[in-house]
C-alpha atoms as a PDB file:
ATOM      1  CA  UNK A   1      96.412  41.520  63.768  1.00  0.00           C
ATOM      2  CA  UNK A   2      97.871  38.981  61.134  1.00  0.00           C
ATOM      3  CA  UNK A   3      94.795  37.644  60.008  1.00  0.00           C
ATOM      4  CA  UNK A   4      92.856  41.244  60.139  1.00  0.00           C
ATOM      5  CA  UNK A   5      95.718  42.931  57.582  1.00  0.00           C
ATOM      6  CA  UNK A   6      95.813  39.779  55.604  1.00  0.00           C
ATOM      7  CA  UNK A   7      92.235  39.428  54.655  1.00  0.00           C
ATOM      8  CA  UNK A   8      92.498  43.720  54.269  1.00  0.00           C
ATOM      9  CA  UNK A   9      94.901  42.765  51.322  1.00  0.00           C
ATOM     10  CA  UNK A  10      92.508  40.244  49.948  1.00  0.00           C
ATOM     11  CA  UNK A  11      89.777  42.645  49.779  1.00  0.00           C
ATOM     12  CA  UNK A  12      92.035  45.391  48.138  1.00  0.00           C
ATOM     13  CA  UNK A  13      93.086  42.887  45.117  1.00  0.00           C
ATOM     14  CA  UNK A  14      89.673  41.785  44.090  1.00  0.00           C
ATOM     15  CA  UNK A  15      88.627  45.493  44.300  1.00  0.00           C
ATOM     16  CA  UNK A  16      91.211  46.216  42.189  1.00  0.00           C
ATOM     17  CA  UNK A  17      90.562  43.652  39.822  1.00  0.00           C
ATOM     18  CA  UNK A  18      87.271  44.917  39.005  1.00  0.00           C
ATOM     19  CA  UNK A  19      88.169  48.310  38.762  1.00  0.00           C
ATOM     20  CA  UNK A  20      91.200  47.825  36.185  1.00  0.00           C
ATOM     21  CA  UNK A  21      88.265  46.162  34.473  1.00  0.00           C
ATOM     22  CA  UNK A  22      86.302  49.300  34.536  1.00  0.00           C
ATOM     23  CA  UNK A  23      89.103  51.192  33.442  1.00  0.00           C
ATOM     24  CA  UNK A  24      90.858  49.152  30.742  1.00  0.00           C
ATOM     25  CA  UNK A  25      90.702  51.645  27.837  1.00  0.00           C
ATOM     26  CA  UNK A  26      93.334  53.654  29.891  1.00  0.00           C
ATOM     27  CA  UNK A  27      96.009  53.321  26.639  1.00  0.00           C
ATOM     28  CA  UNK A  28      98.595  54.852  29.401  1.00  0.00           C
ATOM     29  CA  UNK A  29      99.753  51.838  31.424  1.00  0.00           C
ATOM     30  CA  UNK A  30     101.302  52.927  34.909  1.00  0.00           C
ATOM     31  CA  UNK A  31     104.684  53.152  36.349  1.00  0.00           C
ATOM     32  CA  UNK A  32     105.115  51.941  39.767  1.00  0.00           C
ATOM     33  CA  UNK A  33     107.793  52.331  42.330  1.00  0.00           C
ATOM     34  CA  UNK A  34     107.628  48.880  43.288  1.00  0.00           C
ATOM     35  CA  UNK A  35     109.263  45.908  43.815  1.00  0.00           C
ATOM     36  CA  UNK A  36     112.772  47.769  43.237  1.00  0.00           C
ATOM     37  CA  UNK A  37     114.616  50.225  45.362  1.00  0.00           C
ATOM     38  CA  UNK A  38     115.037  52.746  42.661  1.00  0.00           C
ATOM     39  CA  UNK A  39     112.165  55.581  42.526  1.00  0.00           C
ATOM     40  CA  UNK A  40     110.775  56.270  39.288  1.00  0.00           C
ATOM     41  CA  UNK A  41     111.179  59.313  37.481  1.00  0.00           C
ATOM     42  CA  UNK A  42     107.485  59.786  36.861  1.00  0.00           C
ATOM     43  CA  UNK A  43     104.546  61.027  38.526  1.00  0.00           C
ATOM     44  CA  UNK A  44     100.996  59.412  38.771  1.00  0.00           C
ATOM     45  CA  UNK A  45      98.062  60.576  36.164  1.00  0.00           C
ATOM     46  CA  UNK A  46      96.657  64.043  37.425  1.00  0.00           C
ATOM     47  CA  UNK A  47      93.506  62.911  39.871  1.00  0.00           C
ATOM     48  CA  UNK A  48      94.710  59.214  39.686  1.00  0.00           C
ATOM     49  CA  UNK A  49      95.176  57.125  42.876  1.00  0.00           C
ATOM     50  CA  UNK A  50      97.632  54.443  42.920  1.00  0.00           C
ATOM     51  CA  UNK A  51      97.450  51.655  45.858  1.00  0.00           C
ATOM     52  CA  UNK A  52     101.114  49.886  45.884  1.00  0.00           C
ATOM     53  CA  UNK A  53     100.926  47.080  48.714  1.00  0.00           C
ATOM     54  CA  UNK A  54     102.736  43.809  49.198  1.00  0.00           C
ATOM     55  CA  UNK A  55     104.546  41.967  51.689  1.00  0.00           C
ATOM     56  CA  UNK A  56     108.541  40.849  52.579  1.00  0.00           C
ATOM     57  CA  UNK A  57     110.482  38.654  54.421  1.00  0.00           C
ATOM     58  CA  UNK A  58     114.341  39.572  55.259  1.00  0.00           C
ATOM     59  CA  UNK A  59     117.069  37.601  57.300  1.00  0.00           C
ATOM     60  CA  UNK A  60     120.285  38.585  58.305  1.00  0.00           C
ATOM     61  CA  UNK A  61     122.987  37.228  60.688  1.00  0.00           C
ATOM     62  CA  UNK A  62     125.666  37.991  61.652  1.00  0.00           C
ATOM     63  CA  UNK A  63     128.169  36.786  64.995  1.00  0.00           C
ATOM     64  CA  UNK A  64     125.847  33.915  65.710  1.00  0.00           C
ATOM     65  CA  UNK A  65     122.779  36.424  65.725  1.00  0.00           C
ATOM     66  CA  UNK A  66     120.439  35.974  63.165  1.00  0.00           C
ATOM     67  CA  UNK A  67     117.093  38.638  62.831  1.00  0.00           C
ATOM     68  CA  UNK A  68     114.567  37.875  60.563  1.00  0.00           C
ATOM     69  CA  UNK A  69     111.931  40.304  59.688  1.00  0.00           C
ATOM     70  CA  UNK A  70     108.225  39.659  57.859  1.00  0.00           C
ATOM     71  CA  UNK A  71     106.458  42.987  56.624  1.00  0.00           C
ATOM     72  CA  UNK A  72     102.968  41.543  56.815  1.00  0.00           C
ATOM     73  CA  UNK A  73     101.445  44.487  54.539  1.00  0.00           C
ATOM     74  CA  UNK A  74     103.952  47.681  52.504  1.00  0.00           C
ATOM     75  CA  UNK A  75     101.438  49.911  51.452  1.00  0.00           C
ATOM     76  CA  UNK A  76     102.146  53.205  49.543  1.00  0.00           C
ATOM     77  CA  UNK A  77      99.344  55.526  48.437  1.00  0.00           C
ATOM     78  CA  UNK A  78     100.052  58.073  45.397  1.00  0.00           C
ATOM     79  CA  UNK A  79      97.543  60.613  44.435  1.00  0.00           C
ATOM     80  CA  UNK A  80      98.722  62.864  41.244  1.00  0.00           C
ATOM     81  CA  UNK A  81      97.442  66.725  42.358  1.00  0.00           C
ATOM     82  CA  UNK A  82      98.842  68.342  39.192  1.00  0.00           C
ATOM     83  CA  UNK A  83     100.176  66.680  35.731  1.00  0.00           C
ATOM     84  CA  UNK A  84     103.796  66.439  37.177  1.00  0.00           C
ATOM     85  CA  UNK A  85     103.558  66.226  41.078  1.00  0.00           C
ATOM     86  CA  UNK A  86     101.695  63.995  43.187  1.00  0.00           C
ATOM     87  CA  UNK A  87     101.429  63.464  47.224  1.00  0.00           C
ATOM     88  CA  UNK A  88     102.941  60.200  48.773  1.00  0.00           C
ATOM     89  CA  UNK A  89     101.565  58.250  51.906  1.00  0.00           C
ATOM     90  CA  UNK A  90     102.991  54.997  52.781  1.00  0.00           C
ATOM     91  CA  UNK A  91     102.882  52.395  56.342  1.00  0.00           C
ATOM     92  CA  UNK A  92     104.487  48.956  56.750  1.00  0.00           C
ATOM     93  CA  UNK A  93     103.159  46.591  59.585  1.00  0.00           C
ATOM     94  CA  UNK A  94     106.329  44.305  60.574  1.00  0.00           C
ATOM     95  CA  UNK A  95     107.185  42.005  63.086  1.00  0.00           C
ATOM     96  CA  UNK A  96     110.647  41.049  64.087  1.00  0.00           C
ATOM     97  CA  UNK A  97     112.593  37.777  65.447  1.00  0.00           C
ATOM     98  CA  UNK A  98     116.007  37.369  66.986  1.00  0.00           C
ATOM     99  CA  UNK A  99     117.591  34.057  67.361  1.00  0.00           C
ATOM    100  CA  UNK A 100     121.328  33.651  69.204  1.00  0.00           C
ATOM    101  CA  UNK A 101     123.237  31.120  68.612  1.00  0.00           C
ATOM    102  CA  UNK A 102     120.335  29.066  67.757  1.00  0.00           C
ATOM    103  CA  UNK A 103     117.970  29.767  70.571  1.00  0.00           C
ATOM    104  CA  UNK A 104     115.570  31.747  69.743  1.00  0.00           C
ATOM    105  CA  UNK A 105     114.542  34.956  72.174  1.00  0.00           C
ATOM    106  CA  UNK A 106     110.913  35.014  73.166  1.00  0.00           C
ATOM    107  CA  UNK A 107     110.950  39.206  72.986  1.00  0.00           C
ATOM    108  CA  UNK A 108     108.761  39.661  69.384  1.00  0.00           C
ATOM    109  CA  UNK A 109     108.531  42.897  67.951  1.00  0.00           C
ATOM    110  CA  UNK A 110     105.525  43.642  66.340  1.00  0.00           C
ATOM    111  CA  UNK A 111     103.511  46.962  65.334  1.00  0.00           C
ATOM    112  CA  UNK A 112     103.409  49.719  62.360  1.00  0.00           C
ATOM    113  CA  UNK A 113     106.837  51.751  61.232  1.00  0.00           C
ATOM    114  CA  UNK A 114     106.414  55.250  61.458  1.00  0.00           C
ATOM    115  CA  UNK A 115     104.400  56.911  58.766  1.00  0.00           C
ATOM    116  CA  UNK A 116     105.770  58.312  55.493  1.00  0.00           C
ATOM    117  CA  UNK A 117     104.095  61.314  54.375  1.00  0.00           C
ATOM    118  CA  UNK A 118     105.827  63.386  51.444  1.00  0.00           C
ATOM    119  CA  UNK A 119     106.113  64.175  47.427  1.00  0.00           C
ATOM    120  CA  UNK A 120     107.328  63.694  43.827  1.00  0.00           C
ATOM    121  CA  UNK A 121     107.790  66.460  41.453  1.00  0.00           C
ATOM    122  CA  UNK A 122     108.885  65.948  37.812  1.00  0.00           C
ATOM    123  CA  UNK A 123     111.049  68.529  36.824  1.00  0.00           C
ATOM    124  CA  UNK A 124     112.585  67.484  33.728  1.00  0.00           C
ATOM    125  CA  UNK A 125     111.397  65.104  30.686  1.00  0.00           C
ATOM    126  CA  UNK A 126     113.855  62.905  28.866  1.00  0.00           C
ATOM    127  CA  UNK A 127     115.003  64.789  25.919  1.00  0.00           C
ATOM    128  CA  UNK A 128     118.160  63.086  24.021  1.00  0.00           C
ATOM    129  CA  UNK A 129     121.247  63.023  26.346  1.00  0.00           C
ATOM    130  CA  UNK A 130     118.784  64.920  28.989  1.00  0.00           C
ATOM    131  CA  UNK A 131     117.130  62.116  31.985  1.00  0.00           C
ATOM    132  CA  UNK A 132     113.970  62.085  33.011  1.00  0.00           C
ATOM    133  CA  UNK A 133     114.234  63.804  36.059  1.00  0.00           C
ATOM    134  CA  UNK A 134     112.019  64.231  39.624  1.00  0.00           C
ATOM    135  CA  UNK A 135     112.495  65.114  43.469  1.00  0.00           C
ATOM    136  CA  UNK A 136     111.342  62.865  46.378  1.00  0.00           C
ATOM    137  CA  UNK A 137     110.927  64.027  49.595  1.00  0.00           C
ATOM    138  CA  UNK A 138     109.938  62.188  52.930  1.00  0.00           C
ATOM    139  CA  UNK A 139     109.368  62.697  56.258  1.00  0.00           C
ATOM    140  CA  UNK A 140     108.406  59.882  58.790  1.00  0.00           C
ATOM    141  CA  UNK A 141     105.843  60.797  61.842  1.00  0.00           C
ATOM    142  CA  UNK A 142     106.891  58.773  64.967  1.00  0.00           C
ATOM    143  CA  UNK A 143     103.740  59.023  66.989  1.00  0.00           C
ATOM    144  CA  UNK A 144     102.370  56.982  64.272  1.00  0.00           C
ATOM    145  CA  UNK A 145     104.573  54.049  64.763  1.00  0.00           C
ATOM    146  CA  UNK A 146     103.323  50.544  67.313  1.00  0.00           C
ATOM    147  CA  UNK A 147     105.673  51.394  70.103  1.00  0.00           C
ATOM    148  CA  UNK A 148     108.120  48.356  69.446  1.00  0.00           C
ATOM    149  CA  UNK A 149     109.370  50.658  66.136  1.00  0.00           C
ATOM    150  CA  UNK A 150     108.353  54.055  67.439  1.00  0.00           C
ATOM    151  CA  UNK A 151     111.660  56.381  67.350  1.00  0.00           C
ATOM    152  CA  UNK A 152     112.093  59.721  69.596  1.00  0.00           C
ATOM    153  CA  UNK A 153     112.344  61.655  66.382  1.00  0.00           C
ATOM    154  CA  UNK A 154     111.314  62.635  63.482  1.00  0.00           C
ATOM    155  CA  UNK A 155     112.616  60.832  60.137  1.00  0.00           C
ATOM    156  CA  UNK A 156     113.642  62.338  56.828  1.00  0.00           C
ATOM    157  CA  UNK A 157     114.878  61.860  53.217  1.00  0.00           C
ATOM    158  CA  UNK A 158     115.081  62.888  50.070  1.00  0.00           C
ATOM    159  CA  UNK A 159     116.137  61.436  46.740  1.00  0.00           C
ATOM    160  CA  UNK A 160     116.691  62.574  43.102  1.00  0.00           C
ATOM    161  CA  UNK A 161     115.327  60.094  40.785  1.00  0.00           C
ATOM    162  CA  UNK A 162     116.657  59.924  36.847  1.00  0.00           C
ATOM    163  CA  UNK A 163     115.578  57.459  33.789  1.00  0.00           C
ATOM    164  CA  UNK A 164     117.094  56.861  30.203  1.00  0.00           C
ATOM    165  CA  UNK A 165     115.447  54.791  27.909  1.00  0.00           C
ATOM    166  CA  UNK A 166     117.794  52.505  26.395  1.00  0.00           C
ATOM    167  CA  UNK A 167     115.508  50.944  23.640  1.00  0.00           C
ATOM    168  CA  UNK A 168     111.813  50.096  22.852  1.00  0.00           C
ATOM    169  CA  UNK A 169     112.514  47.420  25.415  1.00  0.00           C
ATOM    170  CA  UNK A 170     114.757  48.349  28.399  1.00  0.00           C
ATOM    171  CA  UNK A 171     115.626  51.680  30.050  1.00  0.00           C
ATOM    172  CA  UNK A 172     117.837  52.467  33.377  1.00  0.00           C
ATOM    173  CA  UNK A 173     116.583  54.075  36.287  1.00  0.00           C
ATOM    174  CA  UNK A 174     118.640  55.457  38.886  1.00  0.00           C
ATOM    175  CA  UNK A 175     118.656  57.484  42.638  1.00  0.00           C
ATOM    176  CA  UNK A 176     120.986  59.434  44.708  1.00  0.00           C
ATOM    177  CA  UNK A 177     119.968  61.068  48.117  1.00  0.00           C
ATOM    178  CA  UNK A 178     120.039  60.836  51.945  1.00  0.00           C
ATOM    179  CA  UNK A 179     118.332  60.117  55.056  1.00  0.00           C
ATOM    180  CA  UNK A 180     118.455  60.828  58.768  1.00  0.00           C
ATOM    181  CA  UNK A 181     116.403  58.155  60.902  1.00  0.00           C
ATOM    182  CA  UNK A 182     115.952  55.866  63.517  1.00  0.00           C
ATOM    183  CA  UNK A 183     116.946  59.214  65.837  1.00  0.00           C
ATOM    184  CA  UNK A 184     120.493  58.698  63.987  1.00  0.00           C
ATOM    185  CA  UNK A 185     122.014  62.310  64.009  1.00  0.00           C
ATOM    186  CA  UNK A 186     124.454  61.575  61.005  1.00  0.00           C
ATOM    187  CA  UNK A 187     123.510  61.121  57.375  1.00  0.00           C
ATOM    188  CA  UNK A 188     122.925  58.291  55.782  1.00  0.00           C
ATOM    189  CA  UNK A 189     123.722  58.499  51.611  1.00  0.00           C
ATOM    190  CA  UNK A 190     121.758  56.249  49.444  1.00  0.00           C
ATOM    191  CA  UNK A 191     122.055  54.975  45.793  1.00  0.00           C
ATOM    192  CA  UNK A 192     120.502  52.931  43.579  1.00  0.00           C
ATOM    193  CA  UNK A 193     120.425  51.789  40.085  1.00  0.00           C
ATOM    194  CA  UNK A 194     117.859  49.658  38.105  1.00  0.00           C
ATOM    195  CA  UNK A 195     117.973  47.895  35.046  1.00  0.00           C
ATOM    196  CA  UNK A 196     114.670  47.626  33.590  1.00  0.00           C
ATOM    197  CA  UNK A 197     113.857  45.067  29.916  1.00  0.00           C
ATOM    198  CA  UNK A 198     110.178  44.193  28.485  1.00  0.00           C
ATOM    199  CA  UNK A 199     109.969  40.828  27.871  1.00  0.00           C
ATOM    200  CA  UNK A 200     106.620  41.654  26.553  1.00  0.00           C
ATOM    201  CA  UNK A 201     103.397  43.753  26.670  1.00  0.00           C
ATOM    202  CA  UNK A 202     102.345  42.189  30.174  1.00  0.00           C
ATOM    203  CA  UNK A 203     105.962  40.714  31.387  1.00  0.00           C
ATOM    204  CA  UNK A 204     109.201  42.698  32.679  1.00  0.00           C
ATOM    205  CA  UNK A 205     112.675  41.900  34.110  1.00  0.00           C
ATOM    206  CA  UNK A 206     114.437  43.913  36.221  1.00  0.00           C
ATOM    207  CA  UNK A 207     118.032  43.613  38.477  1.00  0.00           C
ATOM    208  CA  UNK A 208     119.155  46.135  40.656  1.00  0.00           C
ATOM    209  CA  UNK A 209     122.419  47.586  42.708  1.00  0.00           C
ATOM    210  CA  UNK A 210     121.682  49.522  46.171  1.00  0.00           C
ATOM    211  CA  UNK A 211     123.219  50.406  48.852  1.00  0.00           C
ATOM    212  CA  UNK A 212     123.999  53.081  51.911  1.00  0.00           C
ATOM    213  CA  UNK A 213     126.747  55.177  53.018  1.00  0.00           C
ATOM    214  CA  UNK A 214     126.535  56.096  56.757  1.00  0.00           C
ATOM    215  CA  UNK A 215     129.133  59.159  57.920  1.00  0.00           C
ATOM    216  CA  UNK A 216     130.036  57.338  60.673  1.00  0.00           C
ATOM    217  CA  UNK A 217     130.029  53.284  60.198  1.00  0.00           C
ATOM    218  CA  UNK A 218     130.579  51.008  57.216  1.00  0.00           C
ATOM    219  CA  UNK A 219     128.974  51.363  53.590  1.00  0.00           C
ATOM    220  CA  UNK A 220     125.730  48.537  52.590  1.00  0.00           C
ATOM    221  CA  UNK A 221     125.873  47.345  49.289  1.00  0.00           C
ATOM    222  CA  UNK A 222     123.135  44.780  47.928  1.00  0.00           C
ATOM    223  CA  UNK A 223     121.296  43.603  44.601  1.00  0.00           C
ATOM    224  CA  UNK A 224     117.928  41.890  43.948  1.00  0.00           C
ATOM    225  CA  UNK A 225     116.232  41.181  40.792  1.00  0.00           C
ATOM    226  CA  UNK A 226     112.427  40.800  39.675  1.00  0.00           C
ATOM    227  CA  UNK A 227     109.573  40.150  37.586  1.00  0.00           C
ATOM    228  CA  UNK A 228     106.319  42.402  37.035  1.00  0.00           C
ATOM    229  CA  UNK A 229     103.186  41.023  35.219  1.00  0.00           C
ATOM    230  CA  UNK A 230     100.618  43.635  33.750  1.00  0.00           C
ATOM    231  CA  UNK A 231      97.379  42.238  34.178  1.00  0.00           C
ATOM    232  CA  UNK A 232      96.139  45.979  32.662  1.00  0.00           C
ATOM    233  CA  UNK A 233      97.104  48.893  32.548  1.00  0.00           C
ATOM    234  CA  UNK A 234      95.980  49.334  36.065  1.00  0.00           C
ATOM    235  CA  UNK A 235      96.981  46.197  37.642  1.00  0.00           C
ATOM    236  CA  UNK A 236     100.012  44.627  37.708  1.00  0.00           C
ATOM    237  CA  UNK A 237     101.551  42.461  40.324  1.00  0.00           C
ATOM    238  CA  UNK A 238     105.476  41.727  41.170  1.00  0.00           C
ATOM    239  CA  UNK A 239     107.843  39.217  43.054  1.00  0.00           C
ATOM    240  CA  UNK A 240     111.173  40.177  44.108  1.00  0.00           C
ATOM    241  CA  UNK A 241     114.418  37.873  45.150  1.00  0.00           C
ATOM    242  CA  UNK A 242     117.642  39.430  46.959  1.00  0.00           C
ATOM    243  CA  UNK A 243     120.377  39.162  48.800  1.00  0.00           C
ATOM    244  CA  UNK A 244     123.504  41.462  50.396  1.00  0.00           C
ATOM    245  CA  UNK A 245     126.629  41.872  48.577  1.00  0.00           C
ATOM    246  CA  UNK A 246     129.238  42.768  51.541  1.00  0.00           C
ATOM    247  CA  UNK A 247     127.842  40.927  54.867  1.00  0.00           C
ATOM    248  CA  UNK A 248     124.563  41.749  55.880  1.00  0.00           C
ATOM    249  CA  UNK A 249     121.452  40.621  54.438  1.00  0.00           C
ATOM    250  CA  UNK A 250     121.024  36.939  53.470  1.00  0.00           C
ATOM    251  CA  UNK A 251     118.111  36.571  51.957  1.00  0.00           C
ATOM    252  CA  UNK A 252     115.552  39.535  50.963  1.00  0.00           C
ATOM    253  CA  UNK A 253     111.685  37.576  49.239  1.00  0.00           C
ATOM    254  CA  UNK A 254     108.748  40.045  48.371  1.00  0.00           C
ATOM    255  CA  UNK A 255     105.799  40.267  46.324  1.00  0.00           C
ATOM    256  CA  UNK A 256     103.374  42.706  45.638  1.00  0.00           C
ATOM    257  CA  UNK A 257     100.292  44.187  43.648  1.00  0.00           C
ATOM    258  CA  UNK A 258      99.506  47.257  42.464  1.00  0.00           C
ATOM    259  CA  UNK A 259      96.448  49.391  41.163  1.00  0.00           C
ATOM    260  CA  UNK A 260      95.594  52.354  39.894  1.00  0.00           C
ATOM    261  CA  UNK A 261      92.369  54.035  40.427  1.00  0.00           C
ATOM    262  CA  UNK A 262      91.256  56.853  38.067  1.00  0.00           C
ATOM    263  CA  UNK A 263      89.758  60.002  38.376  1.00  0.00           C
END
């Protein structure tokens, strides 16, 4: 299944690449919601699809039990219906290890996460002391997940997402919201906030606080920080480095690509 998904991904990027080639007199680069946690404010191009797909690598441990995980493939599909609201499917393929106390177990999980199906709507623009403002809504289907990461249940969340620009050069993005997954019936409150600064046309720099608050157990706080290069305005590719801030997650490595296909 590895080797199927990877060479899928291989396919995708040179398709892409030849297609922001078609495309390049788009003056209106994109905005992705990857490599960072924080959603972005904005919609995708009315009649516009944007392919967002890359792969991770996290490791945690904790009482002489250390899980890694490797998302072999983090796709996220965006279609824009109207100007300011746009439909949202996304599926991960992930396989999981478990080592205790150095030994590690021989039970692998493998398979697809349950699939996210939901929206964005922009509801406000950015207008002095007024964010950018938008709604994102999720709900995750679990007869779509490999039976290793299949819940009983189905998943939700929903976020708001607001921007400020800063300067010509930087801006701050930032999300508040909830979920209720993995059959969990309590809530789980989420927030983010991104830092965003253009090095230059084709290079950017962000850093990033996130974290949870479950009702019931103890609050997850983390940070990562990353670099996007534009290859056009329809391409652009990312690489991500992060780690936990109160124990948790050690180590958190991504990278990505992303293209935008146009109407």
């Amino acid at each position: 299944m590895y080797k199927q998904i990877k060479s899928v991904s291989v396919a995708l990027l040179i398709s892409a690449v030849a297609i922001a080639q078609e495309n390049s007199d788009v003056k209106e680069p994109m905005v992705t919601d990857r490599p960072d946690v924080t959603e972005a404010s904005s919609t995708v191009l009315k009649g516009a699809l944007q392919i967002e797909t890359g792969a991770f690598y996290t490791s945690s441990e904790e009482n002489g039990v250390k899980q890694e995980v490797l998302g072999y493939n983090t796709t996220l599909l965006r279609y824009g219906i109207l100007k300011n609201f746009e439909l949202r499917l996304g599926w991960n393929f992930e396989e999981g290890r478990t080592t205790v106390n150095g030994m590690e177990l021989m039970d692998i999980s493998s398979g697809f996460s349950p699939l996210l199906a939901g929206m964005k709507v922009q509801v406000t623009e950015e207008k002095g002391l007024m964010p950018e403002v938008a709604l994102v809504g999720h709900i995750y289907l679990p007869f779509t997940a490999g039976s290793d990461y299949r819940p009983e249940t189905t998943g939700a969340d929903f976020r708001i997402a607001a921007s400020h620009t800063i300067s010509e050069k930087s801006g701050i993005g930032y999300n508040l919201g909830a979920a209720w997954r993995n059959d969990s019936p309590e809530a789980n409150f989420l927030y983010s906030v991104s830092y965003g600064y253009s090095v230059s046309e084709k290079i950017g720099l962000y850093a990033e606080v996130y974290g949870d608050f479950p009702e019931n157990s103890r609050a997850n706080h983390f940070w990562d920080a990353g670099i996007t290069y534009r290859l056009s305005n329809d391409l652009q590719l990312d690489a991500t480095v992060g780690t936990g801030i109160n124990e948790g997650q050690d180590i958190l490595i991504s990278g990505g690509v992303s293209y935008r296909i146009l109407n």
